[in-house]
N, C-alpha and C. Protein backbone atom coordinates (compact mmCIF):
# COMPACT_ATOMS: atom_id res chain seq x y z
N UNK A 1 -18.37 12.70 25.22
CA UNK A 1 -17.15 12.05 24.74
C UNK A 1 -16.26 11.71 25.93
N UNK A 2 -15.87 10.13 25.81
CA UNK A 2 -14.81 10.28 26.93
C UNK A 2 -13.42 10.81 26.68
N UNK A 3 -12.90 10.94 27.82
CA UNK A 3 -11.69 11.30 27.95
C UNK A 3 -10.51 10.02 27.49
N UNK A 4 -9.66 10.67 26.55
CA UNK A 4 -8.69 9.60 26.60
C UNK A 4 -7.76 9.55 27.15
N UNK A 5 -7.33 10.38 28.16
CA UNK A 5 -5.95 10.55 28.82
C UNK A 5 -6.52 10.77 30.21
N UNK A 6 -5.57 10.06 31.39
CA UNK A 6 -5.84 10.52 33.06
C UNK A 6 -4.65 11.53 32.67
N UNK A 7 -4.83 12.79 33.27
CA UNK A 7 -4.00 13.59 33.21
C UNK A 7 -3.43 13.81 34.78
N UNK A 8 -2.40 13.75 34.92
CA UNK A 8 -2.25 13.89 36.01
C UNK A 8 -2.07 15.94 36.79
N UNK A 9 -2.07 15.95 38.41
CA UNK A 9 -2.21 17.41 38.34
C UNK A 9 -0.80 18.35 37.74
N UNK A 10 -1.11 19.10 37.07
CA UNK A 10 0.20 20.17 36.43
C UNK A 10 1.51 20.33 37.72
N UNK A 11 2.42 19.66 37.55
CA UNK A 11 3.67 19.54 38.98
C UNK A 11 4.62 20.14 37.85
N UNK A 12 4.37 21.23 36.80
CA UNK A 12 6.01 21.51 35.98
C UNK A 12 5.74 21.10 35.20
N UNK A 13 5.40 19.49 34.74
CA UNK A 13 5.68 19.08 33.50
C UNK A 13 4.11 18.60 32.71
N UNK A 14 3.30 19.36 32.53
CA UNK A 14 2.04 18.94 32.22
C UNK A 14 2.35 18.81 30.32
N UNK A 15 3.60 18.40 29.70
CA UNK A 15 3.72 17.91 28.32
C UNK A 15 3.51 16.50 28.81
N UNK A 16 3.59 15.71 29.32
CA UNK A 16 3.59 14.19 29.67
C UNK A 16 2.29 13.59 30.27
N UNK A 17 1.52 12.61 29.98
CA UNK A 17 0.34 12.06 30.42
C UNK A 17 0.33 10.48 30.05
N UNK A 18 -0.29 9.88 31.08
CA UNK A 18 -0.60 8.44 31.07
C UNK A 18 -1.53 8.05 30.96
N UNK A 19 -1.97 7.05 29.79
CA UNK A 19 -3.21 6.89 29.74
C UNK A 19 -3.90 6.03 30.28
N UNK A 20 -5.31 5.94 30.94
CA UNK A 20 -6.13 5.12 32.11
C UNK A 20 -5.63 3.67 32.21
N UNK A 21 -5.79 3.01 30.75
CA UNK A 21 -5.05 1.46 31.11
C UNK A 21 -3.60 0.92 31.12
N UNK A 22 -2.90 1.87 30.71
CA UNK A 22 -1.44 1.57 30.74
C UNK A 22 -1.33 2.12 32.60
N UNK A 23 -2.14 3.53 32.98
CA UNK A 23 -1.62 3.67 34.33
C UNK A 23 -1.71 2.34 35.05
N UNK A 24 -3.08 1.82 35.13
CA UNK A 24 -3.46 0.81 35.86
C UNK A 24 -2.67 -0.74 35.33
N UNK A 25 -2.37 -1.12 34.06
CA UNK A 25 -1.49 -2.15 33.96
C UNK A 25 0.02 -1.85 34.52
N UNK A 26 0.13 -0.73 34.65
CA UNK A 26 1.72 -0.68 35.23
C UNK A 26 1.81 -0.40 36.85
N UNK A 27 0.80 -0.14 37.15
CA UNK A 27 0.56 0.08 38.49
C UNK A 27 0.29 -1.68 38.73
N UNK A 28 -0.16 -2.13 38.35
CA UNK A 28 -0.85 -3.54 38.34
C UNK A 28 0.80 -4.76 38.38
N UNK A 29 1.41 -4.09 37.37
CA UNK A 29 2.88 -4.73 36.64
C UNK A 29 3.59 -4.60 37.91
N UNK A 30 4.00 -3.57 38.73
CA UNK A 30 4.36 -2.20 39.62
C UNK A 30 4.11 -3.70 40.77
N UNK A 31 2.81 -3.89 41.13
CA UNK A 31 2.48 -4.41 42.23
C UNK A 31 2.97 -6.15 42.24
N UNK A 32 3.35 -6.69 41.28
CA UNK A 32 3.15 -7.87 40.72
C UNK A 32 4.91 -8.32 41.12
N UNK A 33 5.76 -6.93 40.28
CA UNK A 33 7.36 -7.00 40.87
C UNK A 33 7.48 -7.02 41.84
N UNK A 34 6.92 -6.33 42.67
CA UNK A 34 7.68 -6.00 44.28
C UNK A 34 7.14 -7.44 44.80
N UNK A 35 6.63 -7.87 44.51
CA UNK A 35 6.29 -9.56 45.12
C UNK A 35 7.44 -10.64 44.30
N UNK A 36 7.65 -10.24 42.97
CA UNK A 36 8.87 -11.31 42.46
C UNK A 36 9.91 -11.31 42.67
N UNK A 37 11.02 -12.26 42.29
CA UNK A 37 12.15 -12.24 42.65
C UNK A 37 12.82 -11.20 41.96
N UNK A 38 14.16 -10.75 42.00
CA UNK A 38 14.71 -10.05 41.73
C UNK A 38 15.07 -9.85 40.18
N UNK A 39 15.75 -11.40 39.44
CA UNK A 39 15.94 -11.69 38.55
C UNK A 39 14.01 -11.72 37.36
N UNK A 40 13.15 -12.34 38.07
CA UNK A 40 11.96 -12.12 37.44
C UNK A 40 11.38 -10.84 37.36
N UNK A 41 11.46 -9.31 38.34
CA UNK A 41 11.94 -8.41 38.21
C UNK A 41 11.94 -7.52 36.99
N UNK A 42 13.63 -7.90 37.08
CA UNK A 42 14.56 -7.42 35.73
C UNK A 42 14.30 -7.79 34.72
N UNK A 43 13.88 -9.07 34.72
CA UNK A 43 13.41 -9.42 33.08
C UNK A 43 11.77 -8.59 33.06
N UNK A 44 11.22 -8.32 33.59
CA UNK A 44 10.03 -8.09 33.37
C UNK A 44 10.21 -6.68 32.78
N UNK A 45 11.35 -6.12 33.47
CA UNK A 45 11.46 -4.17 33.70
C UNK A 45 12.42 -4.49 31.83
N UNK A 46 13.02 -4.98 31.27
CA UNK A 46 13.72 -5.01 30.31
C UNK A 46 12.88 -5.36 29.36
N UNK A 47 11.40 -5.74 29.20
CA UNK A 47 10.54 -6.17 28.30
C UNK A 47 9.69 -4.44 27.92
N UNK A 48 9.91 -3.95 29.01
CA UNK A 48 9.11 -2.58 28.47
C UNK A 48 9.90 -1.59 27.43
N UNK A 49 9.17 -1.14 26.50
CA UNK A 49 9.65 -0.02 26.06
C UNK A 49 10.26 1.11 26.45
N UNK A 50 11.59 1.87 26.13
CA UNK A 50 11.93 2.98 26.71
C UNK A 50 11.24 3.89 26.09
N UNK A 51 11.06 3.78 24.87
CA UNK A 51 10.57 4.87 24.23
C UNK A 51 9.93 4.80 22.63
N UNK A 52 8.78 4.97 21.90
CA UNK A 52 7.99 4.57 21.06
C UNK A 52 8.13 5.57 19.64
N UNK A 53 8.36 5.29 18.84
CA UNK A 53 8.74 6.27 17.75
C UNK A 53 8.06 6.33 16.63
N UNK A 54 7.35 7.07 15.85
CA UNK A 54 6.75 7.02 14.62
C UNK A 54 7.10 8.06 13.69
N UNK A 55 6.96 7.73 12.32
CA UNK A 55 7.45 8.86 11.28
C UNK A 55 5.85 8.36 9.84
N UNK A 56 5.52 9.24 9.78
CA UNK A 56 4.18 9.81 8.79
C UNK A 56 4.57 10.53 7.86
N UNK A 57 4.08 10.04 6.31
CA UNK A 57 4.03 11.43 5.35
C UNK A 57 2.53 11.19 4.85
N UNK A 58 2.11 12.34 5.19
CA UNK A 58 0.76 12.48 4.54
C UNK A 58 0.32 12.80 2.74
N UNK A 59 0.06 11.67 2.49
CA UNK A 59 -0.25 11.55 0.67
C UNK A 59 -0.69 12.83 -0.19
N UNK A 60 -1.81 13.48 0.65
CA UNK A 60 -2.49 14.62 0.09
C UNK A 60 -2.13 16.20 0.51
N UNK A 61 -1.20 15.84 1.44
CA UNK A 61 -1.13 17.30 2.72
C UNK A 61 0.62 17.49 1.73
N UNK A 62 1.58 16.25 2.10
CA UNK A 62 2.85 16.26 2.10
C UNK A 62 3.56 16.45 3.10
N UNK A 63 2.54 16.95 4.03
CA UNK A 63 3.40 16.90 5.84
C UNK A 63 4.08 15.60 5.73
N UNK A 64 5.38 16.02 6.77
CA UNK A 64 6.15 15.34 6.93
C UNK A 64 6.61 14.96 8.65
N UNK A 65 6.47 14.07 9.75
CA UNK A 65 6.33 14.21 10.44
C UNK A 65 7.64 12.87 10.87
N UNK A 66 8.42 13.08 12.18
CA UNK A 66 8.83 11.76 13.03
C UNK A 66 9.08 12.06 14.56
N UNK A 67 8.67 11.52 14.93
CA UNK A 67 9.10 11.80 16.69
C UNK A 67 8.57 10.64 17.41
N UNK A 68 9.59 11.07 18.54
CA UNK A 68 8.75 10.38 19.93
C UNK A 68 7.67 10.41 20.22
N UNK A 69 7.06 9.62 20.49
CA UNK A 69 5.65 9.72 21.77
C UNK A 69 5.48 9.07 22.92
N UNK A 70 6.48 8.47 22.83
CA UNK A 70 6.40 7.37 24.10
C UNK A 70 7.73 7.82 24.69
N UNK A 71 7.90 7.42 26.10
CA UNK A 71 8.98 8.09 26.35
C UNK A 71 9.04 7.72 28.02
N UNK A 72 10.09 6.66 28.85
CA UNK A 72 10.28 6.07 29.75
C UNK A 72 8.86 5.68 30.88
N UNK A 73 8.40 4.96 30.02
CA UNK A 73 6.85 5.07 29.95
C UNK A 73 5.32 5.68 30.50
N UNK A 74 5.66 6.94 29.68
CA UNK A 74 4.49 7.83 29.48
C UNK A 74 4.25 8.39 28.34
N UNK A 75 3.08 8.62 28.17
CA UNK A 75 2.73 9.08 26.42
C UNK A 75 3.22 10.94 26.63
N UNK A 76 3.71 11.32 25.30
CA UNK A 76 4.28 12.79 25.73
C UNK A 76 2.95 13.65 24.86
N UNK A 77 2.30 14.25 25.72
CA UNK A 77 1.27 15.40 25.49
C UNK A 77 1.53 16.25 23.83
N UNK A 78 2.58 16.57 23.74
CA UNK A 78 3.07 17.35 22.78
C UNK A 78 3.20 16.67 21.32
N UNK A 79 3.70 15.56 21.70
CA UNK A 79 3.67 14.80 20.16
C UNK A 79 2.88 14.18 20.03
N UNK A 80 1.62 13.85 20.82
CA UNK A 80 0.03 13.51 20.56
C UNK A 80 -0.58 14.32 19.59
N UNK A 81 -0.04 16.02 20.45
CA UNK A 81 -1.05 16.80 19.54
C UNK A 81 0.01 17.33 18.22
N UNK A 82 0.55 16.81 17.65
CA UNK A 82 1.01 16.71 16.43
C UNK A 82 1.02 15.47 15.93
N UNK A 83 0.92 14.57 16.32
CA UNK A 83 -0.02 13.31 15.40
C UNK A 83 -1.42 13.67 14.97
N UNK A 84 -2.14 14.17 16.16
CA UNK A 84 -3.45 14.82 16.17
C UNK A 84 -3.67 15.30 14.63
N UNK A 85 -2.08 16.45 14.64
CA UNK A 85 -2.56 17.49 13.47
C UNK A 85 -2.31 17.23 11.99
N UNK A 86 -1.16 15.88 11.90
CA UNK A 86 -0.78 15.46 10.56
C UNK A 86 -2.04 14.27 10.55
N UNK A 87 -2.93 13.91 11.43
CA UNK A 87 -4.12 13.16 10.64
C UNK A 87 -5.28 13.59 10.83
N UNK A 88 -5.13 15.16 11.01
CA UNK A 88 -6.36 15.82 10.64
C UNK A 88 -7.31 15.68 9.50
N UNK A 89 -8.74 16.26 9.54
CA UNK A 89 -9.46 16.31 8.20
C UNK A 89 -8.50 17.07 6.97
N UNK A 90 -8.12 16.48 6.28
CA UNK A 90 -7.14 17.52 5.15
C UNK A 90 -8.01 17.98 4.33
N UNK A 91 -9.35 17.69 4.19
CA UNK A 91 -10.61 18.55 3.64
C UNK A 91 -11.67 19.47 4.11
N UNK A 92 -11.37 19.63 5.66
CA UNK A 92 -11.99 20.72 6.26
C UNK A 92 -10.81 21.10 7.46
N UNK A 93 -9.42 20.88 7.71
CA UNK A 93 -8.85 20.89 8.38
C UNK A 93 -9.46 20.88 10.27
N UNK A 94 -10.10 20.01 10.56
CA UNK A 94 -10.92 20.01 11.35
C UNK A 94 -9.79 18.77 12.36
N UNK A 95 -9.50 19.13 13.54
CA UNK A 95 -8.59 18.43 14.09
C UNK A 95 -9.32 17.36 15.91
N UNK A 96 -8.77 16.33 15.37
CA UNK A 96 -9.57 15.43 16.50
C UNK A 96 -8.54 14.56 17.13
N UNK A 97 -8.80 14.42 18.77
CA UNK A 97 -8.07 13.18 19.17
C UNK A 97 -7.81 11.96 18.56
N UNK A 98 -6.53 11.68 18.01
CA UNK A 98 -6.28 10.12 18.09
C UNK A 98 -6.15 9.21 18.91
N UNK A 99 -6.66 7.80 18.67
CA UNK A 99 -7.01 6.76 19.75
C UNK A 99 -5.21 6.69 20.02
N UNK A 100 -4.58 6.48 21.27
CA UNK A 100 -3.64 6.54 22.14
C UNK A 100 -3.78 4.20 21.31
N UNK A 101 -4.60 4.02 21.06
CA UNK A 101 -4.42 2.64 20.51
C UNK A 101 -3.89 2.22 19.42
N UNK A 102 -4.86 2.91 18.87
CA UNK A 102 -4.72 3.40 17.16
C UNK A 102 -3.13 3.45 17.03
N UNK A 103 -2.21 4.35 18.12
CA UNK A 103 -0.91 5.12 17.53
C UNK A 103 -0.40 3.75 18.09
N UNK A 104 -0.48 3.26 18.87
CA UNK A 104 0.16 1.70 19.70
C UNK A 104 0.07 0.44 18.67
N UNK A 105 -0.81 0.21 18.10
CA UNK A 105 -0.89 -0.08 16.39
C UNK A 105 0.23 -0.49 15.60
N UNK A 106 0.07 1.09 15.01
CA UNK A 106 0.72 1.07 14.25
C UNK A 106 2.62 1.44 14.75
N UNK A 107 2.92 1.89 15.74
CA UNK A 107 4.37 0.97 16.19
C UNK A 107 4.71 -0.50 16.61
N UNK A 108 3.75 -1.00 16.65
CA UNK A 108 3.66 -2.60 17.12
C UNK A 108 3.85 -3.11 15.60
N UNK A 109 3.24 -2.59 14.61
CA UNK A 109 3.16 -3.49 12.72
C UNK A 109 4.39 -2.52 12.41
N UNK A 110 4.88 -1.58 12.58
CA UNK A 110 6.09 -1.16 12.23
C UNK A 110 7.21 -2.09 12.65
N UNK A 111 6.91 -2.50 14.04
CA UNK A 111 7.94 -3.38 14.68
C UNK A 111 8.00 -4.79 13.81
N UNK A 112 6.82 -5.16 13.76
CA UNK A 112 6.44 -6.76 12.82
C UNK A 112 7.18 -6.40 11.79
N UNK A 113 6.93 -5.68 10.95
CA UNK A 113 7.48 -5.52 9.19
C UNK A 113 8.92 -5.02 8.95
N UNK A 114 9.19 -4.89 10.57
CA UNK A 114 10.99 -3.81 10.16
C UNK A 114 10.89 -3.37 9.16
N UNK A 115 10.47 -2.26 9.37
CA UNK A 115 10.41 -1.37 8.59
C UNK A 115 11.34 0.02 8.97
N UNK A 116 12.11 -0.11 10.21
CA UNK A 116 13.02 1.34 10.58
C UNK A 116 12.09 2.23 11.17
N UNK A 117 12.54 3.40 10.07
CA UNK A 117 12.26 4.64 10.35
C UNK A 117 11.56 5.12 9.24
N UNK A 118 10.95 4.28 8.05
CA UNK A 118 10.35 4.40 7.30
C UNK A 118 9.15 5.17 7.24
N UNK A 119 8.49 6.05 6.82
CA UNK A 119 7.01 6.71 7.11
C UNK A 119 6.13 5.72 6.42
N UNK A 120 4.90 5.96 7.48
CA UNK A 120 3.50 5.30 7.27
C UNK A 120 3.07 6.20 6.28
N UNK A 121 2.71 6.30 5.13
CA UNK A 121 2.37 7.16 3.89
C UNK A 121 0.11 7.03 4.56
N UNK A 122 0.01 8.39 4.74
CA UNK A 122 -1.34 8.10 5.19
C UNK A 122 -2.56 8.72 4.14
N UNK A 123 -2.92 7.77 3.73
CA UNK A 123 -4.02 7.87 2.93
C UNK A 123 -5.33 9.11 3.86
N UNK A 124 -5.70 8.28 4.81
CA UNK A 124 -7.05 8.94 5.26
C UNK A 124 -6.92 8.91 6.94
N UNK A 125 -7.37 9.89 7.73
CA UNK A 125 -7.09 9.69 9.24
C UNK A 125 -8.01 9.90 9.60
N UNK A 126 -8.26 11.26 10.90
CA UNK A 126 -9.25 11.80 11.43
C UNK A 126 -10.36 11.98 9.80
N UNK A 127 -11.41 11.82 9.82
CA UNK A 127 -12.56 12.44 9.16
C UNK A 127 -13.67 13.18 9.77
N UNK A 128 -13.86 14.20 9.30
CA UNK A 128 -15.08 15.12 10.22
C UNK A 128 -16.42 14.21 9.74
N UNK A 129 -17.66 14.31 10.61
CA UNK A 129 -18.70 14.11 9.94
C UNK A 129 -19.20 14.34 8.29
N UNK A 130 -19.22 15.60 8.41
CA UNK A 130 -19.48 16.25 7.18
C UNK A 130 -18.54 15.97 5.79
N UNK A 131 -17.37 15.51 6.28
CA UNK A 131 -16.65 15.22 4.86
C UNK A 131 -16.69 13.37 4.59
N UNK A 132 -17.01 12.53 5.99
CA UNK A 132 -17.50 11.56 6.03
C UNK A 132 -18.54 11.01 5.20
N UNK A 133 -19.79 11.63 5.66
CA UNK A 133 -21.14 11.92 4.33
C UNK A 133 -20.35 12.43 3.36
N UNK A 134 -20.02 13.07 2.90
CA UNK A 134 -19.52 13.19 1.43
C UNK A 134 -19.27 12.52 0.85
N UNK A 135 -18.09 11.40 1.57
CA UNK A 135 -17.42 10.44 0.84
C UNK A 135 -18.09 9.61 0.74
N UNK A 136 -19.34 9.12 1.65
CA UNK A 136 -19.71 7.74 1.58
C UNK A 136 -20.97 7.69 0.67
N UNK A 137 -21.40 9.38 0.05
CA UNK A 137 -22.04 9.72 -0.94
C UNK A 137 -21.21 9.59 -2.42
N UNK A 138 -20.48 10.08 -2.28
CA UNK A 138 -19.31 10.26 -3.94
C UNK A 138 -18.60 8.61 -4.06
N UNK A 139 -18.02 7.95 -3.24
CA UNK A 139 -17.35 6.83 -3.26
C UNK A 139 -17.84 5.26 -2.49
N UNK A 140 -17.42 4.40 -3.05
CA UNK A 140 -18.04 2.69 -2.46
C UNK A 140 -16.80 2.44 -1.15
N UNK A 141 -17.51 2.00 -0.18
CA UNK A 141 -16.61 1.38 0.56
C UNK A 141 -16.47 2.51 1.68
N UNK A 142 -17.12 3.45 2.09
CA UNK A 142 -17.00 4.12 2.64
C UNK A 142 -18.27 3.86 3.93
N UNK A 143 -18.16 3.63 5.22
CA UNK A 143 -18.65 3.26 6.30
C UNK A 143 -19.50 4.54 6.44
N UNK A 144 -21.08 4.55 6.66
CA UNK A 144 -21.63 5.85 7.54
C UNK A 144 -21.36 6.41 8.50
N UNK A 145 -21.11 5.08 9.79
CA UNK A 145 -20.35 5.75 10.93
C UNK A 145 -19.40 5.06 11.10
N UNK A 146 -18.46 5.43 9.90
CA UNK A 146 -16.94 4.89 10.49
C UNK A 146 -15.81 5.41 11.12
N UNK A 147 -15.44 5.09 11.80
CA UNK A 147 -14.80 4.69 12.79
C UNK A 147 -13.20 6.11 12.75
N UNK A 148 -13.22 6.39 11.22
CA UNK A 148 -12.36 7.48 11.14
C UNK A 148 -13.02 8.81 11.87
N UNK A 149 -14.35 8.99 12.07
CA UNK A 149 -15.14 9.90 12.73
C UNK A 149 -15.04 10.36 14.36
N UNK A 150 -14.19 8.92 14.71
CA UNK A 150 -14.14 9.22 16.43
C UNK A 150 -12.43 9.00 16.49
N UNK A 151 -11.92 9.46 15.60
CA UNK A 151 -9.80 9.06 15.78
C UNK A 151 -9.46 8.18 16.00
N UNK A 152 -10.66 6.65 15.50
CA UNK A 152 -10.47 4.94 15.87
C UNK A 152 -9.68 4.44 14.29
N UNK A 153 -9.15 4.86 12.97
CA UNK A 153 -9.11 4.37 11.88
C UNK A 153 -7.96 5.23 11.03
N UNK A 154 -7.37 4.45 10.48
CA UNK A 154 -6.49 5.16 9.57
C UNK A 154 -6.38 4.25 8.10
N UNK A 155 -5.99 4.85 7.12
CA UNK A 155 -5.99 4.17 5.94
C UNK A 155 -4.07 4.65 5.76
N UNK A 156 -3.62 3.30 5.45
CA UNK A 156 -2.24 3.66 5.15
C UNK A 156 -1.20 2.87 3.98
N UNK A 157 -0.25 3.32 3.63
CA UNK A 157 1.08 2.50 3.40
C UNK A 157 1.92 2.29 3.82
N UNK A 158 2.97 1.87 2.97
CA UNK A 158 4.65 2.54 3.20
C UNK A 158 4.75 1.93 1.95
N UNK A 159 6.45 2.74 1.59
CA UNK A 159 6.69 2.59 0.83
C UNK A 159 7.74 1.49 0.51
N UNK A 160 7.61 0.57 -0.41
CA UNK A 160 8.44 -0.86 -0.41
C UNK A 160 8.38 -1.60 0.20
N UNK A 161 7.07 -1.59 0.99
CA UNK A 161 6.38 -2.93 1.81
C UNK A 161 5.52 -3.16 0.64
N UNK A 162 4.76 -4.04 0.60
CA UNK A 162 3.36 -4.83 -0.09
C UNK A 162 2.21 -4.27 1.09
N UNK A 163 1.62 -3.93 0.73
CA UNK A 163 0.25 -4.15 1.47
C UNK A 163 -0.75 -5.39 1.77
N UNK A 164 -0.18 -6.32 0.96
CA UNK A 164 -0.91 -7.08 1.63
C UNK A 164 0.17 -7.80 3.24
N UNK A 165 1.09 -7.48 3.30
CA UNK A 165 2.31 -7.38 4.18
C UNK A 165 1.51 -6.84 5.23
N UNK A 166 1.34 -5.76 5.06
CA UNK A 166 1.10 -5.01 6.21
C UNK A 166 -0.48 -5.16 6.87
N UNK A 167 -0.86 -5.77 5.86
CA UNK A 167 -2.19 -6.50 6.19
C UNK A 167 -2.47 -7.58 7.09
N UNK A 168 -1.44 -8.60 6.65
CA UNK A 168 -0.98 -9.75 7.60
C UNK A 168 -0.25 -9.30 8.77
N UNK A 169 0.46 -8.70 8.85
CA UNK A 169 0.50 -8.41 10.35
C UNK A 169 -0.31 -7.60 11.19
N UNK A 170 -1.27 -6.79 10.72
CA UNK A 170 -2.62 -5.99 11.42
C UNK A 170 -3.67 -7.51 11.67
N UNK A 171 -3.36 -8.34 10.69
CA UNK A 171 -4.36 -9.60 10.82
C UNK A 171 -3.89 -10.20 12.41
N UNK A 172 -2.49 -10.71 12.04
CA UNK A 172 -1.56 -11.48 12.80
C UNK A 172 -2.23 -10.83 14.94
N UNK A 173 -2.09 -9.49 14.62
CA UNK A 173 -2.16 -8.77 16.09
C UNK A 173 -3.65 -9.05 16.11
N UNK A 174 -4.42 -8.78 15.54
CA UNK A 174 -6.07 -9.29 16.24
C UNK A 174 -6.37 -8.27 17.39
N UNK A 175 -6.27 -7.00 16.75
CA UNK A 175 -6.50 -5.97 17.53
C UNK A 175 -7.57 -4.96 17.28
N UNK A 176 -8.23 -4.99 16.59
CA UNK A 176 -8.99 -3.90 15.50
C UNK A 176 -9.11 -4.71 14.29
N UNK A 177 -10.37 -3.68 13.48
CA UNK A 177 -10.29 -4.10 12.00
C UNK A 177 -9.95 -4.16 10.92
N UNK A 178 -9.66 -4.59 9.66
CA UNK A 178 -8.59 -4.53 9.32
C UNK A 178 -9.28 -4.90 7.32
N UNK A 179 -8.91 -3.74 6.83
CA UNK A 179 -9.95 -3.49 5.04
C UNK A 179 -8.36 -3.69 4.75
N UNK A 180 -8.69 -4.07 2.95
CA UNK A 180 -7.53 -4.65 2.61
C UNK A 180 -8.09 -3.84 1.13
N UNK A 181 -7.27 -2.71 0.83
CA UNK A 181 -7.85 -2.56 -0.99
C UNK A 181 -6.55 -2.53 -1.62
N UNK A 182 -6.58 -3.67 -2.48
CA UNK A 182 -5.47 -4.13 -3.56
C UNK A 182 -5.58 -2.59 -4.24
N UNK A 183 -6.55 -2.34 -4.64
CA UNK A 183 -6.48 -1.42 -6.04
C UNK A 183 -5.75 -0.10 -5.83
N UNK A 184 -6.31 0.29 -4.82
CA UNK A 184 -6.11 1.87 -4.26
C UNK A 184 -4.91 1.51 -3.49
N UNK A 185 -4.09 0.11 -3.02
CA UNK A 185 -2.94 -0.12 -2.58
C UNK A 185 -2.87 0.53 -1.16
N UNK A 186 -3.97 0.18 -0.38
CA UNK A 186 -3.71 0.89 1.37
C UNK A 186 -4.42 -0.47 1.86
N UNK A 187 -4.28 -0.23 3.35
CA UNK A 187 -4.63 -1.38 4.59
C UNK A 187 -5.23 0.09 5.12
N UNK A 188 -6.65 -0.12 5.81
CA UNK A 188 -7.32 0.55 6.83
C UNK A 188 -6.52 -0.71 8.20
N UNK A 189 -7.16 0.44 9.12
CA UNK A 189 -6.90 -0.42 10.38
C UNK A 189 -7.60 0.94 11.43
N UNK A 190 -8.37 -0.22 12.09
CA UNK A 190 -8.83 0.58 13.05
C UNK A 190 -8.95 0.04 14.78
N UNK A 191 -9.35 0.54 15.84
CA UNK A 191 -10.05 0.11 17.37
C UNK A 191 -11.06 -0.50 17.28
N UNK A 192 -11.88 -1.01 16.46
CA UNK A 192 -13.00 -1.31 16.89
C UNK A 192 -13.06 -2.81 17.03
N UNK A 193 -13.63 -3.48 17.12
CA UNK A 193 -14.42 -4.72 17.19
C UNK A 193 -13.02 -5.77 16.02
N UNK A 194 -12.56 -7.03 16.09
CA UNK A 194 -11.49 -7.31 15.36
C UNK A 194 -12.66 -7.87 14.01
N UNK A 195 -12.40 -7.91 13.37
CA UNK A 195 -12.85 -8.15 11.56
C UNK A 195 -12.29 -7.85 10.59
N UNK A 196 -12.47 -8.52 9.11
CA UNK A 196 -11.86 -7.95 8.21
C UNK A 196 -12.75 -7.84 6.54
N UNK A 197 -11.92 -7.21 5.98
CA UNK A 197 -13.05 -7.47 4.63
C UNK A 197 -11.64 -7.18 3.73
């Protein structure tokens, strides 16, 4: 399995980590300013995020979750691994990395839908293998090796958006894939390959 985080060495603050392509696009960004003008610069440094925010209630658990994770730009170690734990297996409590993309996602379609501070109501997150086969034995529409198996997929809402809302803007970004179920009233969205059904 790869690693999803360059961690840098423990100097005091080993809650904070950057992950491989944001280091290198900002190192990249980093190299790109000190060659521009001053004013091109500033506008560039005022386009970044100070800080990235999400709030989750989990449908089946009732956890209730909001915090930072982003934070004068670096991802914060600590509120990873409590995203980690509110989209754990809630049927074998079995806890797995989330894609650092995945969470970039879904604050980017929070941003599209203004939606505040509203919680992402989460249907389905991390899935273990074993409760994976289950489902894709007991229920239709369920992927063999999908993508909830490696912390690439989430099934979600909110509440007093439309889903098909939140569909169109997971469409709109062309970032991942993107299931649409009217009935059961959630949008999957995942890292992988862009498609939809």
């Amino acid at each position: 399995m790869l690693k999803r985080f360059f961690e840098q060495p423990d100097q005091g603050d080993n809650d904070i980590v950057l992950s491989k392509r944001r280091f290198m696009r900002q190192l990249a960004c980093g190299t790109l300013l000190t060659m521009a003008t001053p004013a091109i610069a500033e506008a560039a440094r005022s386009r970044l995020p100070m800080h990235k925010t999400l709030a989750f209630e989990h449908t089946h658990t009732g956890d209730k979750l909001k915090l930072t994770y982003f934070e004068k730009g670096r991802y914060i170690k600590s509120a990873l691994r409590e995203i980690d734990y509110i989209l754990r297996d809630f049927r074998s409590g079995d806890i797995y990395p989330i894609d650092i993309d995945l969470i970039d996602q879904l604050h980017d379609i929070k941003a599209m839908l203004g939606v505040g501070n509203r919680p992402f109501h989460i249907i389905s997150g991390y899935r273990s293998p074993e409760t994976n086969s289950w489902l894709h034995n007991e229920t239709s529409g369920v992927a063999t090796n999908s993508l909830h198996m490696q912390g690439r997929a989430i099934d979600i809402r909110v509440e007093g958006i439309d889903s098909r809302r939140i569909r169109h803007a997971a469409l709109a970004m062309n970032r991942g894939g993107v299931g649409y179920y009217p009935d059961s009233d959630f949008v999957h969205l995942d890292t992988g390959k862009p498609r939809t059904w």
